[in-house]
C-alpha atoms as a PDB file:
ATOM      1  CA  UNK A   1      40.565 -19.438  -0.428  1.00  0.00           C
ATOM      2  CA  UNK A   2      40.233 -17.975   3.018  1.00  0.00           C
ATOM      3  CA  UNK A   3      36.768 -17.766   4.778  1.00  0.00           C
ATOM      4  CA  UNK A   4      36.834 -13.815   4.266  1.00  0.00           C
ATOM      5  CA  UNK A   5      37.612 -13.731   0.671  1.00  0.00           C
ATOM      6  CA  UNK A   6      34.031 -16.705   0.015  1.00  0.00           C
ATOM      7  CA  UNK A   7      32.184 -13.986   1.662  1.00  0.00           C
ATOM      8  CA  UNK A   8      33.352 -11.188   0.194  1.00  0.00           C
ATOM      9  CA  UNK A   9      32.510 -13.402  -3.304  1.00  0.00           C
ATOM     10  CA  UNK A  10      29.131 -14.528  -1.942  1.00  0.00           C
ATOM     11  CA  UNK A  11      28.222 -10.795  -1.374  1.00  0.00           C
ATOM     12  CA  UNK A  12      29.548  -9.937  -4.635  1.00  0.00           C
ATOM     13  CA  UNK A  13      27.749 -12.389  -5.986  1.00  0.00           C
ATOM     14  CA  UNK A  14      24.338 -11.986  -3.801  1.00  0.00           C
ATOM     15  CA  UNK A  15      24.540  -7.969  -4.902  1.00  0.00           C
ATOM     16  CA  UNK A  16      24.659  -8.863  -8.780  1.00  0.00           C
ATOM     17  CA  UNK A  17      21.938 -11.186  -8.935  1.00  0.00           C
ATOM     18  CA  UNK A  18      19.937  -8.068  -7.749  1.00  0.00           C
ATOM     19  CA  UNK A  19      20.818  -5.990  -9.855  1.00  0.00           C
ATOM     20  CA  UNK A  20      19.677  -8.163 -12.901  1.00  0.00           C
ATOM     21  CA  UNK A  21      16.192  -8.506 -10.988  1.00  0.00           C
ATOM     22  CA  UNK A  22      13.624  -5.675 -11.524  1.00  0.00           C
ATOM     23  CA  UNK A  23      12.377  -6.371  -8.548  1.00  0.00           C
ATOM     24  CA  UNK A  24      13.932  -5.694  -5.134  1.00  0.00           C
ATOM     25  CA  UNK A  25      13.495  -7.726  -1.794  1.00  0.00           C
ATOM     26  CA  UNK A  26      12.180  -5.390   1.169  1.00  0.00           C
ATOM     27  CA  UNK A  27      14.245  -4.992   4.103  1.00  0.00           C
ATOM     28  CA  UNK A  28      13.614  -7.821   6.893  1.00  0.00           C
ATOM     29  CA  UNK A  29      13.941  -5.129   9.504  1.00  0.00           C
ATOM     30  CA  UNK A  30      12.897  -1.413   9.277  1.00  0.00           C
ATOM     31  CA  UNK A  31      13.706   1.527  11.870  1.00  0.00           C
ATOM     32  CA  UNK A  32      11.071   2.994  13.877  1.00  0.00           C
ATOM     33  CA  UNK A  33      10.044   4.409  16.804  1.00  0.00           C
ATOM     34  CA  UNK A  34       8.374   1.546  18.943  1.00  0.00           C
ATOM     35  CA  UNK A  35       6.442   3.945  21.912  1.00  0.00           C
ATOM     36  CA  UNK A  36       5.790   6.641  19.075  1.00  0.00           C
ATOM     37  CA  UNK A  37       3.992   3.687  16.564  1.00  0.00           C
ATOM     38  CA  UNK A  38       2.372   1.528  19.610  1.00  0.00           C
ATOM     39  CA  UNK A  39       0.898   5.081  19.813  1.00  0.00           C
ATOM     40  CA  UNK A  40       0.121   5.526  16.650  1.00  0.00           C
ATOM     41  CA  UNK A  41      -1.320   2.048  16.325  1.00  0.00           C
ATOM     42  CA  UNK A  42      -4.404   2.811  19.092  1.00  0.00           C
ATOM     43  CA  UNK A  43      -5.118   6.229  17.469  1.00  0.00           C
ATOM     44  CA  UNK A  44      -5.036   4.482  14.127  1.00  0.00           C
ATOM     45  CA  UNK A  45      -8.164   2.251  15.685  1.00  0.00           C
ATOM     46  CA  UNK A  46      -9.181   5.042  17.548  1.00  0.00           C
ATOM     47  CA  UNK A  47     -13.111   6.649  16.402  1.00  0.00           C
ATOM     48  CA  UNK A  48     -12.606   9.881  18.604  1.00  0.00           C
ATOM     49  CA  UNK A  49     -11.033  11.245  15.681  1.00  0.00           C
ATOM     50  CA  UNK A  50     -14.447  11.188  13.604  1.00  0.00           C
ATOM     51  CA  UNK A  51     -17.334  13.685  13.556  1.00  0.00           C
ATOM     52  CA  UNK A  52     -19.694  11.357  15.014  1.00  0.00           C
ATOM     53  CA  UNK A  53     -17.394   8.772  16.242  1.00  0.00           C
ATOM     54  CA  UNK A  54     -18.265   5.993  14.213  1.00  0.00           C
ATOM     55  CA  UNK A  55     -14.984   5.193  12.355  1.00  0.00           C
ATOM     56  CA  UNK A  56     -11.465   5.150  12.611  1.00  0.00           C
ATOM     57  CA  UNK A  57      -8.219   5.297   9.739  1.00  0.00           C
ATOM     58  CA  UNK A  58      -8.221   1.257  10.224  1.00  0.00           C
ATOM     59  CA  UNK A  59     -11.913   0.590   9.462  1.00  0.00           C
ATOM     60  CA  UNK A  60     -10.713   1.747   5.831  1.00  0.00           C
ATOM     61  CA  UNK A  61      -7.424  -0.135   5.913  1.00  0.00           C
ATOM     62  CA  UNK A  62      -8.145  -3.601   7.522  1.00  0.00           C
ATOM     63  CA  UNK A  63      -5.511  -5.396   8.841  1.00  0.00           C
ATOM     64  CA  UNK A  64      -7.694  -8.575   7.928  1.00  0.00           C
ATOM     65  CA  UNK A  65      -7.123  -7.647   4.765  1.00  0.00           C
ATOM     66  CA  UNK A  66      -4.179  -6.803   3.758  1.00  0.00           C
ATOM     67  CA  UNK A  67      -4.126  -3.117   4.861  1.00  0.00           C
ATOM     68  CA  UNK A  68      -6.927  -2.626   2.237  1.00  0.00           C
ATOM     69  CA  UNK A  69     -10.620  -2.242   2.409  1.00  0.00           C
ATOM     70  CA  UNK A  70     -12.893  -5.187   1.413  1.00  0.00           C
ATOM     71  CA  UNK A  71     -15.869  -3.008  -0.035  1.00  0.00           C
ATOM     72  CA  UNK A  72     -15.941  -1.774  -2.829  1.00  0.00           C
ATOM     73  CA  UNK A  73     -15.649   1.676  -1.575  1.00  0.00           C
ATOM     74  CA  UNK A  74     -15.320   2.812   1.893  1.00  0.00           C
ATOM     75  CA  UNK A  75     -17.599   4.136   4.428  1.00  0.00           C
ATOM     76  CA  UNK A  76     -17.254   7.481   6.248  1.00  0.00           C
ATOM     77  CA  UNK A  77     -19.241   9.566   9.028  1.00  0.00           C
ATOM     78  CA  UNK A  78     -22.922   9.357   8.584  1.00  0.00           C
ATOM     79  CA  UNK A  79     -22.637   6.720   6.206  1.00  0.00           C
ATOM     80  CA  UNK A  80     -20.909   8.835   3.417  1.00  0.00           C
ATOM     81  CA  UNK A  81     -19.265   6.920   0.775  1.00  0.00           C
ATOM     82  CA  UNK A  82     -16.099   7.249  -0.781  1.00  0.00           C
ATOM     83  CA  UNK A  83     -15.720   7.618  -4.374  1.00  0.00           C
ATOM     84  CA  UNK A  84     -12.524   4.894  -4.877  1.00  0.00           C
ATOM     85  CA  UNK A  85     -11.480   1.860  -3.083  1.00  0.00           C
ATOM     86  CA  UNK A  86      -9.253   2.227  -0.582  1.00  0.00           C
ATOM     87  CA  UNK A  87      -5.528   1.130  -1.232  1.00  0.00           C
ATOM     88  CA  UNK A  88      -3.584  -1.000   0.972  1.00  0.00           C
ATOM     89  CA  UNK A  89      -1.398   1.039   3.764  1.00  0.00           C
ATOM     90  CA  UNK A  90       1.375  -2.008   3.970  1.00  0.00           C
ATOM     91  CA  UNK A  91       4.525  -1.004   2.617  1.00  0.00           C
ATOM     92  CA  UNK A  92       3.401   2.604   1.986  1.00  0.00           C
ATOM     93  CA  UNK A  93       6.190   4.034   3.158  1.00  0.00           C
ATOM     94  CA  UNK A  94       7.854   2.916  -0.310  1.00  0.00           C
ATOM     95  CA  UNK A  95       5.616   4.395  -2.477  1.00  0.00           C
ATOM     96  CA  UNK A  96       7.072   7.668  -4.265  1.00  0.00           C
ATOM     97  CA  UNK A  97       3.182   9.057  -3.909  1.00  0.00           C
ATOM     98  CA  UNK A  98       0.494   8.863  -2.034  1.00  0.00           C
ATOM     99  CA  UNK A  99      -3.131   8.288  -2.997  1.00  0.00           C
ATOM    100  CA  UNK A 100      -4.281   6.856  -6.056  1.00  0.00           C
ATOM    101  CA  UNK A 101      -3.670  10.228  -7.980  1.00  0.00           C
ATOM    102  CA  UNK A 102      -0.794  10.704  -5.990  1.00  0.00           C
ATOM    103  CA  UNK A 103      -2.163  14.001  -4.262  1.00  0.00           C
ATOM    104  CA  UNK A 104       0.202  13.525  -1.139  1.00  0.00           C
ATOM    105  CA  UNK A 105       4.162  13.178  -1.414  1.00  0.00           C
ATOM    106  CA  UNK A 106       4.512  11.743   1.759  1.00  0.00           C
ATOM    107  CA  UNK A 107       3.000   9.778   4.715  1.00  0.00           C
ATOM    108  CA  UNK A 108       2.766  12.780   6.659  1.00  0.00           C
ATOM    109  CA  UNK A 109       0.387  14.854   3.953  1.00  0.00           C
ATOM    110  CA  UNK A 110      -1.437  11.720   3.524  1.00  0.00           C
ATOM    111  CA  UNK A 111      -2.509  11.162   6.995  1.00  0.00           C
ATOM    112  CA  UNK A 112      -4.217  13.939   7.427  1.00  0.00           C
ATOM    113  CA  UNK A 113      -6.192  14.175   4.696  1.00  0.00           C
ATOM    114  CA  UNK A 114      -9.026  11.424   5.902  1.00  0.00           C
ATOM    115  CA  UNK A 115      -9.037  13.295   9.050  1.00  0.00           C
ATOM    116  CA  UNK A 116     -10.138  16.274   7.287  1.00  0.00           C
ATOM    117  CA  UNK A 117     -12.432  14.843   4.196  1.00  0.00           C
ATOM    118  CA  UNK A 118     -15.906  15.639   5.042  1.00  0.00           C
ATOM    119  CA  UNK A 119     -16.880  11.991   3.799  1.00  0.00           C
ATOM    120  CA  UNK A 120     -14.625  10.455   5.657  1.00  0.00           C
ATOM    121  CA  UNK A 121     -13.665  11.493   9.184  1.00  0.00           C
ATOM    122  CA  UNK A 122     -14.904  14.760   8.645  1.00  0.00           C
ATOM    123  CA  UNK A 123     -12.736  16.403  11.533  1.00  0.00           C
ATOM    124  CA  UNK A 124     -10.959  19.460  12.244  1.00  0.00           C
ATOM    125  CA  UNK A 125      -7.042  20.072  13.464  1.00  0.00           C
ATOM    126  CA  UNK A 126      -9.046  22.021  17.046  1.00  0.00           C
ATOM    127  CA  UNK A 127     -11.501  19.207  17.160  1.00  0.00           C
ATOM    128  CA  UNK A 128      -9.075  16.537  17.587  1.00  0.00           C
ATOM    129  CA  UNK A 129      -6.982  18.278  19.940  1.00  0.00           C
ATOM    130  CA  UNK A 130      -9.895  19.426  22.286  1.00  0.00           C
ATOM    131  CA  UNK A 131     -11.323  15.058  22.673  1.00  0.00           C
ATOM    132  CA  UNK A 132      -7.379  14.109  22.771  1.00  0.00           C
ATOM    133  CA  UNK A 133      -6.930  16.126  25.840  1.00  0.00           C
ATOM    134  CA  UNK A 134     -10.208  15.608  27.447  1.00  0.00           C
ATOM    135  CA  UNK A 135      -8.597  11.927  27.762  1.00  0.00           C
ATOM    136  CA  UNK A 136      -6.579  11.071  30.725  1.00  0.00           C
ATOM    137  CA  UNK A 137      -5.567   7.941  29.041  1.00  0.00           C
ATOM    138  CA  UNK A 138      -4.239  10.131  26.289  1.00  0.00           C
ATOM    139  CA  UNK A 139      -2.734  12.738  27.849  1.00  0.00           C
ATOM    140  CA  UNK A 140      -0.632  10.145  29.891  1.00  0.00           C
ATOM    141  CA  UNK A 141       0.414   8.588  26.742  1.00  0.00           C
ATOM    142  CA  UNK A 142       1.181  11.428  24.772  1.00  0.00           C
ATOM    143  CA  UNK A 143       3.130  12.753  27.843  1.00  0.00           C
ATOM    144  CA  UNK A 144       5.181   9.319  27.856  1.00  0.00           C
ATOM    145  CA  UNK A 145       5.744   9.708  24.100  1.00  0.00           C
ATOM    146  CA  UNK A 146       6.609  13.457  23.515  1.00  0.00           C
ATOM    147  CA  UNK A 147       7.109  14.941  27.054  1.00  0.00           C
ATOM    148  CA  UNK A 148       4.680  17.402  27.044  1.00  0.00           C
ATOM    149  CA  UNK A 149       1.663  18.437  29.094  1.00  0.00           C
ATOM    150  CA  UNK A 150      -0.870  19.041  26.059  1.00  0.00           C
ATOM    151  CA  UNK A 151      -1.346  17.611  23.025  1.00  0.00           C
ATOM    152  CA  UNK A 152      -1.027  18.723  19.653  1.00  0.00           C
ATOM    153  CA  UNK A 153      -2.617  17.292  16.176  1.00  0.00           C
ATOM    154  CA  UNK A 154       0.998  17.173  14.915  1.00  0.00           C
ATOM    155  CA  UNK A 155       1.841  14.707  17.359  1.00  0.00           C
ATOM    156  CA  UNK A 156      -1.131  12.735  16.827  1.00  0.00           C
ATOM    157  CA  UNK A 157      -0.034  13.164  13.510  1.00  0.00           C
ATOM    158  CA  UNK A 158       3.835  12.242  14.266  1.00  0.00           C
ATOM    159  CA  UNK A 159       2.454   9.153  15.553  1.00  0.00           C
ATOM    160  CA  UNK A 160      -0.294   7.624  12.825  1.00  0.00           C
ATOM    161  CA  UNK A 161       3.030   7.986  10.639  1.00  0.00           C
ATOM    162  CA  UNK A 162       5.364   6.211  12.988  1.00  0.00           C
ATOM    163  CA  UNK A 163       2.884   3.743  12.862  1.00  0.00           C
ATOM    164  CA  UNK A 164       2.218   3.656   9.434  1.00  0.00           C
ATOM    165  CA  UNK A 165       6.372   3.048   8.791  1.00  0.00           C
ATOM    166  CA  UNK A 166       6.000   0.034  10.956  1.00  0.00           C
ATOM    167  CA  UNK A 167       3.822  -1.828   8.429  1.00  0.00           C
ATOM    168  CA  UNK A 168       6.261  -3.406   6.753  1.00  0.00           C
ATOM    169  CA  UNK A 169       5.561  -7.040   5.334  1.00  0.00           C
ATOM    170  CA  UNK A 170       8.713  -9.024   4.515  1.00  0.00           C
ATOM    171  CA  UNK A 171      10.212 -12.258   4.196  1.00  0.00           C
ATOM    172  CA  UNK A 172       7.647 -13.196   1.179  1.00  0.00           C
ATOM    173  CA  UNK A 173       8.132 -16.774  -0.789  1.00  0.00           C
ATOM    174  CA  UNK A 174       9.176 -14.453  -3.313  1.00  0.00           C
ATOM    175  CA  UNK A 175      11.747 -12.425  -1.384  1.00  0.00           C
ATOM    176  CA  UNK A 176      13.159 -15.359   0.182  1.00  0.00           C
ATOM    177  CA  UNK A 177      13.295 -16.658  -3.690  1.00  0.00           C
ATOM    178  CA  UNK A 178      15.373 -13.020  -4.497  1.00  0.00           C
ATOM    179  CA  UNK A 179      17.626 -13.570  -1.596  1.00  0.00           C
ATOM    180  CA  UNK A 180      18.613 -17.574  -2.655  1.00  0.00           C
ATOM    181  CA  UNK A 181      16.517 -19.291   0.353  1.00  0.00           C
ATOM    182  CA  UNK A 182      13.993 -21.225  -1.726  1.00  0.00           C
ATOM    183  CA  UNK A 183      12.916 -22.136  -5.154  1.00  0.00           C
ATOM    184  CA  UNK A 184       9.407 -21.547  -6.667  1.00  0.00           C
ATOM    185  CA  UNK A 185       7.763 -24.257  -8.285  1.00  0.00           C
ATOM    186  CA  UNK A 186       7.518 -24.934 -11.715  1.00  0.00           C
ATOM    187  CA  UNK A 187       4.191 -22.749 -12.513  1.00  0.00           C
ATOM    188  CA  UNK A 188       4.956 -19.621  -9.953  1.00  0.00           C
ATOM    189  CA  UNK A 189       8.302 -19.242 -11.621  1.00  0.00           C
ATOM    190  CA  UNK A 190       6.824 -19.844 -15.168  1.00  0.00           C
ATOM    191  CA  UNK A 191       4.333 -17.064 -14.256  1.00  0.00           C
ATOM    192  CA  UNK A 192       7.249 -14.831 -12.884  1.00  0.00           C
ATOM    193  CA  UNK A 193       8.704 -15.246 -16.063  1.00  0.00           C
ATOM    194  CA  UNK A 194       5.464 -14.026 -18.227  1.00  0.00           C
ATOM    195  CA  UNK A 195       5.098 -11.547 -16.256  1.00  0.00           C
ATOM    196  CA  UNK A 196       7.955 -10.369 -17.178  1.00  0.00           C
ATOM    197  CA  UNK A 197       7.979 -11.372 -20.904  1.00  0.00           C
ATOM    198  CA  UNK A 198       4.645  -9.792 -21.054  1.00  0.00           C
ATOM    199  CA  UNK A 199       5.640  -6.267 -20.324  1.00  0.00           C
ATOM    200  CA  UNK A 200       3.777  -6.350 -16.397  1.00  0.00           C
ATOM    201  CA  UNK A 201       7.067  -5.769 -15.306  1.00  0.00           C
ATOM    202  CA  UNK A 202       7.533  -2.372 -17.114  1.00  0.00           C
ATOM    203  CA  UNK A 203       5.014  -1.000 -14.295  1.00  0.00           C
ATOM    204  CA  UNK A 204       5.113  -3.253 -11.394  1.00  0.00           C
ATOM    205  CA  UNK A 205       9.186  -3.115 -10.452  1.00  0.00           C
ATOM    206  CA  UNK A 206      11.211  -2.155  -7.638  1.00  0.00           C
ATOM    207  CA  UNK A 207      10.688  -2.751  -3.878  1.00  0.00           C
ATOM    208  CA  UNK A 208       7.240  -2.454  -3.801  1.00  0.00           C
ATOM    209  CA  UNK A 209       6.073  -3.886  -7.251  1.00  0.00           C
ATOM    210  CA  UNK A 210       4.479  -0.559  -8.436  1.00  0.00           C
ATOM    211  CA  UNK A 211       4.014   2.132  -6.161  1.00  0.00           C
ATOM    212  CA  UNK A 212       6.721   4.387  -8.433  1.00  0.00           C
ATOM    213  CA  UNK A 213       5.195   6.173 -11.050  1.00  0.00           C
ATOM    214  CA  UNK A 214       1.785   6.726 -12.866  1.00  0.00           C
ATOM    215  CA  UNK A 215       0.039   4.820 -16.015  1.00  0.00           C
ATOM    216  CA  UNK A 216      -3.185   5.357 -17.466  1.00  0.00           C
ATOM    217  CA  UNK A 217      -5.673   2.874 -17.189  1.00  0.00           C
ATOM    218  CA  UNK A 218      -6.446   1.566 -20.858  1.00  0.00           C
ATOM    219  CA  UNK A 219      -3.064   2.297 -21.955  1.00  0.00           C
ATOM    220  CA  UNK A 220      -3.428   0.243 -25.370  1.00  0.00           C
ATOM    221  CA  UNK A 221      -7.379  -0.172 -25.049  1.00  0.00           C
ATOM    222  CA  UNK A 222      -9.533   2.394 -23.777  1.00  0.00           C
ATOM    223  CA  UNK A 223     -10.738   1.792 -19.900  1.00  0.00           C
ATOM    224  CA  UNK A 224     -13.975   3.400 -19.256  1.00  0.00           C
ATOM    225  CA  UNK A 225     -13.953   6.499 -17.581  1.00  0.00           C
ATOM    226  CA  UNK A 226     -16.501   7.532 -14.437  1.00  0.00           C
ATOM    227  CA  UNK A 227     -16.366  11.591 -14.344  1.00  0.00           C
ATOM    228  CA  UNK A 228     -15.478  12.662 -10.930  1.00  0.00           C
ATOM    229  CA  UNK A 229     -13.560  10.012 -10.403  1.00  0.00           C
ATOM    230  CA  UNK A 230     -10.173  11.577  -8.280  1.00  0.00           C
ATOM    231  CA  UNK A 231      -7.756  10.783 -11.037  1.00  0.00           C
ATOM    232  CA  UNK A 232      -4.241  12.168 -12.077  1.00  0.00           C
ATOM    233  CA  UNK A 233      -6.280  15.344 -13.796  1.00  0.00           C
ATOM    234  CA  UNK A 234      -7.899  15.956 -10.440  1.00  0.00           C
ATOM    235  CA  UNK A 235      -4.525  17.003  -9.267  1.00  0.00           C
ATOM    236  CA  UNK A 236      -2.992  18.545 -12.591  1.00  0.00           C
ATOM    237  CA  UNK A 237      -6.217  19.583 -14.218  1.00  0.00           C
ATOM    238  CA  UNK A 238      -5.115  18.483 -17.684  1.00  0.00           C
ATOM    239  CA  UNK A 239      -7.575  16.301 -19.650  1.00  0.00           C
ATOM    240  CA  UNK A 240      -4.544  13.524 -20.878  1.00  0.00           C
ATOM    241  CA  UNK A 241      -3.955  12.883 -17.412  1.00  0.00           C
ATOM    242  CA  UNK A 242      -7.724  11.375 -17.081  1.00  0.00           C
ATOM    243  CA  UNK A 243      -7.713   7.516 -15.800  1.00  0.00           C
ATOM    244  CA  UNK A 244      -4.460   8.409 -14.876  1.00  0.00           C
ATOM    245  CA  UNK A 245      -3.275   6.775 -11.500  1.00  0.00           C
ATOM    246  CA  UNK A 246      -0.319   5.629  -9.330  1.00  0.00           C
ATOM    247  CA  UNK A 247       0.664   1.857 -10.344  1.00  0.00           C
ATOM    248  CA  UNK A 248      -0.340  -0.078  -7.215  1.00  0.00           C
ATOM    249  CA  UNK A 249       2.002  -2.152  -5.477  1.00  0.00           C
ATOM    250  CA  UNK A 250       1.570  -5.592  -5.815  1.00  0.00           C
ATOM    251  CA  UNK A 251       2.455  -6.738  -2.958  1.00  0.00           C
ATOM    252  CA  UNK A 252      -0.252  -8.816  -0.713  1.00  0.00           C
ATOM    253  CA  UNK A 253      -2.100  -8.535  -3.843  1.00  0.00           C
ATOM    254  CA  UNK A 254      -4.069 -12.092  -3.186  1.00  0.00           C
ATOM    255  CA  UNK A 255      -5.059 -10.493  -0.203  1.00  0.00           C
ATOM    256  CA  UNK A 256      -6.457  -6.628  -0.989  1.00  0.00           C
ATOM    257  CA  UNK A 257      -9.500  -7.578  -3.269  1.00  0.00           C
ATOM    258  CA  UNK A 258     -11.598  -6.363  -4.515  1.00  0.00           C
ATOM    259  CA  UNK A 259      -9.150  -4.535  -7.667  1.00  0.00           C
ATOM    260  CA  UNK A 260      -8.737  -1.639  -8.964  1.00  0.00           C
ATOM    261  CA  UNK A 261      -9.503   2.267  -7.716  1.00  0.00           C
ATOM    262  CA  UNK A 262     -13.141   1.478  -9.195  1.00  0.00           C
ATOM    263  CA  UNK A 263     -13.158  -1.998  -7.910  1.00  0.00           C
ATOM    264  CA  UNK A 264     -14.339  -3.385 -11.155  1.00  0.00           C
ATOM    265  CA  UNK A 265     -12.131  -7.077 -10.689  1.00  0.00           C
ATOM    266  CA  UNK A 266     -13.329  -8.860  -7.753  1.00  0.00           C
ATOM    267  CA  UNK A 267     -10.995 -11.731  -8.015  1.00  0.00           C
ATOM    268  CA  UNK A 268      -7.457 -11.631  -8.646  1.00  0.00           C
ATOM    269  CA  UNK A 269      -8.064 -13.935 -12.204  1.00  0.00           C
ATOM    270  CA  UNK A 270     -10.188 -10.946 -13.308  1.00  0.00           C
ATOM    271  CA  UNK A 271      -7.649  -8.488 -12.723  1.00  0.00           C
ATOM    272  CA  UNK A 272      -5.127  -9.948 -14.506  1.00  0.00           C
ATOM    273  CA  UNK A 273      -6.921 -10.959 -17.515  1.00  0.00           C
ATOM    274  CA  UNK A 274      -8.263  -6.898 -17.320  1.00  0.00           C
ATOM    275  CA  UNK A 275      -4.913  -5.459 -16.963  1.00  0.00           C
ATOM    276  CA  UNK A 276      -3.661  -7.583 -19.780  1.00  0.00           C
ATOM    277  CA  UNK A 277      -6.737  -6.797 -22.119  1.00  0.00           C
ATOM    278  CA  UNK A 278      -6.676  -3.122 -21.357  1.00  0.00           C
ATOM    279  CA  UNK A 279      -2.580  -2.288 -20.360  1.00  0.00           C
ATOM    280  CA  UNK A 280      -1.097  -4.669 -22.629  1.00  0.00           C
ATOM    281  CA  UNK A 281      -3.487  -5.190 -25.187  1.00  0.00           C
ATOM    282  CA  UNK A 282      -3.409  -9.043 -25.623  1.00  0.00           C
ATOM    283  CA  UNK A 283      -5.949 -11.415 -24.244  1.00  0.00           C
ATOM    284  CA  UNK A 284      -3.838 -14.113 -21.970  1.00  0.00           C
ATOM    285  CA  UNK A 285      -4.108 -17.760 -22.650  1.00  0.00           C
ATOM    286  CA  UNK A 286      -5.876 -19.519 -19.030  1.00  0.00           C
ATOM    287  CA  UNK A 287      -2.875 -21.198 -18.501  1.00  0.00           C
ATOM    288  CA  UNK A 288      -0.814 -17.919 -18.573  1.00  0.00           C
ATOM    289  CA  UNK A 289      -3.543 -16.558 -16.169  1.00  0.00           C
ATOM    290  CA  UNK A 290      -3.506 -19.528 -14.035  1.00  0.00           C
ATOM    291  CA  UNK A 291       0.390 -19.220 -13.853  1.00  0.00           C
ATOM    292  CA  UNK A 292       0.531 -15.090 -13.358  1.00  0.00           C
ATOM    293  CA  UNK A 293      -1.705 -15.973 -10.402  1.00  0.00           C
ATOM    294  CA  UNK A 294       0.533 -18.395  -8.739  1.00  0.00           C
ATOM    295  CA  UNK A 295       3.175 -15.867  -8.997  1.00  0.00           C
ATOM    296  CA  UNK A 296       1.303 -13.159  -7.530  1.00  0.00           C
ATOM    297  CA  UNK A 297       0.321 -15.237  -4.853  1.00  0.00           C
ATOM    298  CA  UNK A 298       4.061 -15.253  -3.729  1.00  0.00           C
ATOM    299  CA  UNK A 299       4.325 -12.209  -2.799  1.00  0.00           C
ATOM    300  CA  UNK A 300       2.002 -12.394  -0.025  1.00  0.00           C
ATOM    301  CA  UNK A 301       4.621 -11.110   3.398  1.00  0.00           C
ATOM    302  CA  UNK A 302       4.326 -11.794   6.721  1.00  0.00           C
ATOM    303  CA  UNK A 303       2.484  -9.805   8.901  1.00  0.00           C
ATOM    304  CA  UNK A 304       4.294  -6.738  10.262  1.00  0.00           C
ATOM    305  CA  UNK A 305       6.499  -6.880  13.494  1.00  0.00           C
ATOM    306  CA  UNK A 306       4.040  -4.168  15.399  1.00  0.00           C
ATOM    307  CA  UNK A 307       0.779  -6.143  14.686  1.00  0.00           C
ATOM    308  CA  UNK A 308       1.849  -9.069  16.014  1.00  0.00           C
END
């Protein structure tokens, strides 16, 4: 057999064993704009675009920590707090929502609405323009990136999201596993495969291991439920659709703690014996815990190309 005709078999071969995985590797590379999302990295640190300048998107989504926010909830401008933890923004690009009741169908509607929360940047469209432009640094920048001699919030906006596509984490033990570069051991692939077997899979598939579609929390046994909590109803305003939220990815997952948009699991153990109590309705043996865990923990990435 000719060398063209192996590879064609390899990639026939390579393609199949995907497609019998419900989970999909991300992409080692992703397009972006480089001078657009090194823009949109500084005004993604940047605390001019608070009320009183004393926070910026990433002291709610630390890199430290996996994109997510350590506390249980985050704080805003004059100390507000939120009302939910903050979800990771790795990979967000591949969720089919945004939010944890899914409010925003894209990056672009997302990033704008911390801007404009009054308990979290607590900013206006003008407001942002008018300190943008009073900056040399910026308007030298902006004038690099888009050509032109003032700047707008869209392209502030254009850029967060450039940036925001950047974040990326691939090349994960358990990618590499997907793609045939390595083997798990013995108790992460025993834990892939009770995941599976346990139904964990129904919810967390695909690309980003969730991040696809909505479930209610305390699908087989009733979750408690905080009123005013910004659910799935807060968006549809219909009463089944209460602890109803976007699946999470699981991606990073060992390093985003604390769990959950109420924060309730502070360790990933907790979370999974929750999830499994609540979502599944079984109470896991430790050793299927212990196992689940080791499994999770290989799908910790690498840390995106524009960070570092």
């Amino acid at each position: 057999m000719k060398f063209g005709a192996v590879s064609t078999v390899l990639s026939i071969w390579f393609v199949s064993l995907f497609a019998r995985e419900p989970i999909e590797p991300l992409p080692q590379h992703v397009e972006y704009d480089r001078a657009k999302a090194e823009l949109g990295r500084k005004l993604f640190e940047e605390t001019l675009l608070s009320r009183d300048k004393s926070v910026a998107c990433a002291t709610c989504h630390s890199f430290a920590s996996g994109g997510a926010d350590p506390r249980p909830v985050s704080v805003g401008v004059e100390g507000k707090k939120g009302n939910i933890q903050s979800p990771t923004v790795y990979n967000a690009r591949f969720n089919f929502k945004q939010f944890w009741n899914g409010r925003a169908d894209s990056l672009r509607a997302q990033a704008s609405g911390p801007i404009h929360n009054p308990v979290e940047m607590g900013m206006e469209s003008r407001i942002v323009e008018e300190r943008l432009n009073a900056s040399p640094e910026y308007r030298a920048l902006f004038k690099k990136v888009y050509g032109t001699g003032r700047i707008s919030y869209r392209q502030a906006i254009d850029a967060i999201v450039e940036f925001e596509k950047a974040l990326v984490t691939p090349n994960s033990r358990f990618d590499r596993y997907l793609r045939g570069e390595l083997k798990l051991n013995d108790e992460e692939m025993r834990g892939y495969r009770r995941f599976k077997a346990l139904g964990c899979i129904t919810c967390h598939n695909g690309i980003n291991v969730g991040g696809n579609s909505f479930q209610k929390m305390g699908l087989f046994i009733p979750y408690k439920y905080q009123k005013g909590i910004p659910d799935r109803a807060a968006v549809t305003k219909d009463p089944r659709h209460r602890n109803v939220f976007k699946v999470p990815s699981l991606r990073n997952v060992a390093l985003t703690a604390p769990y959950f948009h109420d924060a309730s699991a502070k360790t990933l153990e907790g979370a999974v014996k929750t999830m499994s109590y609540h979502n599944l309705g079984t109470e896991l043996s430790p050793e299927d815990v212990k196992a689940i865990v080791a499994f999770l923990k290989t799908l910790t990435g690498e840390t995106p190309e524009i960070l570092r």
